[in-house]
C-alpha atoms as a PDB file:
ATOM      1  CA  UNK A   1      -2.943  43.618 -15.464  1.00  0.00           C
ATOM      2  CA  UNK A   2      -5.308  41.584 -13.034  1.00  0.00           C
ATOM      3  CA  UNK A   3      -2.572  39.606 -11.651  1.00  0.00           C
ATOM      4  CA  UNK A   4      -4.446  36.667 -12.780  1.00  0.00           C
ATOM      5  CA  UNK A   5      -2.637  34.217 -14.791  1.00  0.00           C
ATOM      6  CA  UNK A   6      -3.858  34.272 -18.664  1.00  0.00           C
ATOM      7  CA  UNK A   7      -6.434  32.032 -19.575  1.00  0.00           C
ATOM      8  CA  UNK A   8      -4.474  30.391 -21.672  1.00  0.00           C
ATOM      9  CA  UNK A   9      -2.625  28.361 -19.019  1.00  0.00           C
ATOM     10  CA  UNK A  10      -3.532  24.817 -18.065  1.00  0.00           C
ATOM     11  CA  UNK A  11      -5.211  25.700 -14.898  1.00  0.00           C
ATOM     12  CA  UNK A  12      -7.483  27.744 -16.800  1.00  0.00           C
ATOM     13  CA  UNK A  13      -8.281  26.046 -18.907  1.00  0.00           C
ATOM     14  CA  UNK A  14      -9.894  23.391 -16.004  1.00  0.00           C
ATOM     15  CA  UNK A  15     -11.541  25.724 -14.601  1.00  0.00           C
ATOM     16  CA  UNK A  16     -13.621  26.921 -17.343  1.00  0.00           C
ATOM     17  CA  UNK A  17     -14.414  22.814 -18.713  1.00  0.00           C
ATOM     18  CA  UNK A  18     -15.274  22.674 -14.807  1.00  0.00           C
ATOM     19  CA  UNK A  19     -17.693  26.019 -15.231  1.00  0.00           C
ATOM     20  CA  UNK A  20     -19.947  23.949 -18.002  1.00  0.00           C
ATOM     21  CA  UNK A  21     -23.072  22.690 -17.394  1.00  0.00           C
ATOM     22  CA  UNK A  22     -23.269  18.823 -17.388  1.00  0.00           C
ATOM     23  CA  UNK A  23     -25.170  18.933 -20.845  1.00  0.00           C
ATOM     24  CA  UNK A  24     -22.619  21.469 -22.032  1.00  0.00           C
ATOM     25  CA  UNK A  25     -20.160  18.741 -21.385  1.00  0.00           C
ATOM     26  CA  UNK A  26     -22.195  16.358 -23.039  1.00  0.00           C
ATOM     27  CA  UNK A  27     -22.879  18.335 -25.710  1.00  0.00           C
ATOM     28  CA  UNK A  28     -19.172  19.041 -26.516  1.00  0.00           C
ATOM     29  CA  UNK A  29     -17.954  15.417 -25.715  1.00  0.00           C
ATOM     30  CA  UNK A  30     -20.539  14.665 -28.570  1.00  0.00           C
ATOM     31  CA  UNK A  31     -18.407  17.712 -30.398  1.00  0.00           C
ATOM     32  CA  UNK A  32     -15.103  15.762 -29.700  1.00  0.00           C
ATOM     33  CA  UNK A  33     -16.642  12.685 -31.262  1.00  0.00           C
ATOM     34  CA  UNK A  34     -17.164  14.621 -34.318  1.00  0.00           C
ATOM     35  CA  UNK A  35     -20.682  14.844 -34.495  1.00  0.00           C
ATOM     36  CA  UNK A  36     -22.990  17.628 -35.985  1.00  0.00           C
ATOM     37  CA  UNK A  37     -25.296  19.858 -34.115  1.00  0.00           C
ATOM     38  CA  UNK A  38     -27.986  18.331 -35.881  1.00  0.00           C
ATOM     39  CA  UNK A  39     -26.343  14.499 -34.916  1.00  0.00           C
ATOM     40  CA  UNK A  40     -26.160  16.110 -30.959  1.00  0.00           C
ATOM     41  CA  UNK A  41     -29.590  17.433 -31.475  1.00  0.00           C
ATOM     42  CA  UNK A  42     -31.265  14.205 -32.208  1.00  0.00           C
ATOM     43  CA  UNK A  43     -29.521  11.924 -29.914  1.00  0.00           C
ATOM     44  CA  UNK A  44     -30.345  14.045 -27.245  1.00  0.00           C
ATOM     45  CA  UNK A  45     -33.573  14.900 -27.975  1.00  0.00           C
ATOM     46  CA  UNK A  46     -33.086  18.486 -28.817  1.00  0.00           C
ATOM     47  CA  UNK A  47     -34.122  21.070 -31.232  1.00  0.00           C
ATOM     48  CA  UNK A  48     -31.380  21.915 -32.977  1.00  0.00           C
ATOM     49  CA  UNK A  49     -31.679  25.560 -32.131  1.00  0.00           C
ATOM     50  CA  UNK A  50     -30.984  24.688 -28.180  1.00  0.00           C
ATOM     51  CA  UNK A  51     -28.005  22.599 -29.391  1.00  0.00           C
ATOM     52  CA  UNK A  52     -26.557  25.947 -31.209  1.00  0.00           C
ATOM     53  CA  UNK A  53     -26.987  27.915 -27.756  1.00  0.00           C
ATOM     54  CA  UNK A  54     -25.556  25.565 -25.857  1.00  0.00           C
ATOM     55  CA  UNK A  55     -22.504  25.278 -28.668  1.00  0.00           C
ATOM     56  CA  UNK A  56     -22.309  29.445 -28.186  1.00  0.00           C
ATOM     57  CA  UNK A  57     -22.332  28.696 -24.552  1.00  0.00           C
ATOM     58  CA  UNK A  58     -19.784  26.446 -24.377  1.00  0.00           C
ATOM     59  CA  UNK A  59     -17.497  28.808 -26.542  1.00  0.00           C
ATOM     60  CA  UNK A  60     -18.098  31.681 -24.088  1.00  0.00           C
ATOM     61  CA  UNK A  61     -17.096  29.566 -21.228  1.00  0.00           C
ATOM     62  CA  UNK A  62     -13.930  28.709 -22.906  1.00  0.00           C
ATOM     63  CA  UNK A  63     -13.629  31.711 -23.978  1.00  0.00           C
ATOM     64  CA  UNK A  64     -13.319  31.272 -27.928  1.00  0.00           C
ATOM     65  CA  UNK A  65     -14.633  34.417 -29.731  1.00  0.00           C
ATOM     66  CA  UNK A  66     -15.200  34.631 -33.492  1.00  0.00           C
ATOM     67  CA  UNK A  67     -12.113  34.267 -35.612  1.00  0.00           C
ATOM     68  CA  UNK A  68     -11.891  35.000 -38.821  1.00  0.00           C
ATOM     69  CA  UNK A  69      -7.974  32.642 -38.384  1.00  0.00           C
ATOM     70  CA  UNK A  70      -9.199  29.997 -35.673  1.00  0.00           C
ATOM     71  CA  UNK A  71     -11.692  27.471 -35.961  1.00  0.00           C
ATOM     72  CA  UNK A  72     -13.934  27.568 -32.397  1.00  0.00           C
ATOM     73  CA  UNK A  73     -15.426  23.874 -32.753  1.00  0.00           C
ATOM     74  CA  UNK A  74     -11.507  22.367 -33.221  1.00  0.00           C
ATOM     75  CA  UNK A  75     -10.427  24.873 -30.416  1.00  0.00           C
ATOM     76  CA  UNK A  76     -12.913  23.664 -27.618  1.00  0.00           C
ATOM     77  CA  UNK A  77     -12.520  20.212 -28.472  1.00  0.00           C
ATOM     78  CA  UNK A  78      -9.074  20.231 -28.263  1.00  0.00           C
ATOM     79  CA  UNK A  79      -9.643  21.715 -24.702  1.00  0.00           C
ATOM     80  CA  UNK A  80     -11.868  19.312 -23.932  1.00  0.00           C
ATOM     81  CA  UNK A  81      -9.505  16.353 -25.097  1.00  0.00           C
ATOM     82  CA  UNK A  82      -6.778  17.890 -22.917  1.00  0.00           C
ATOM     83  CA  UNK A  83      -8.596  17.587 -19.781  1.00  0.00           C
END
């Protein structure tokens, strides 16, 4: 054990929303207001592919891997909505 406190704690959690980019915060604030990529994509004047990378970003920040039992999109909004 690392002695660190698990990332699931509030503190955290902060500190990874504070580790995004400022369009990876826009892009999941446009997440939280239940937009698609393809929504994100064209109000921001992205392809849709960069929207996906920054999506898989975000996720790796906030540490959300693939779960066959959790939804990642729900998961790092709920984060976000937290904060």
């Amino acid at each position: 054990m690392s002695g660190e406190p698990p990332y699931f704690w509030p503190g955290r959690r902060a500190e990874a929303l504070r580790a995004l980019t400022d369009r990876e915060r826009t892009v999941l604030a446009m997440m939280a207001e239940g937009r698609s990529n393809a929504a994100i994509a064209g109000a921001l004047f992205l392809s849709y592919g960069s929207v996906e990378k920054h999506v898989t970003q975000i996720f790796a920040r906030l540490g959300l891997s693939a779960s066959q039992s959790d939804h990642r999109r729900v998961l790092a909004v709920l984060r976000y909505l937290e904060s």
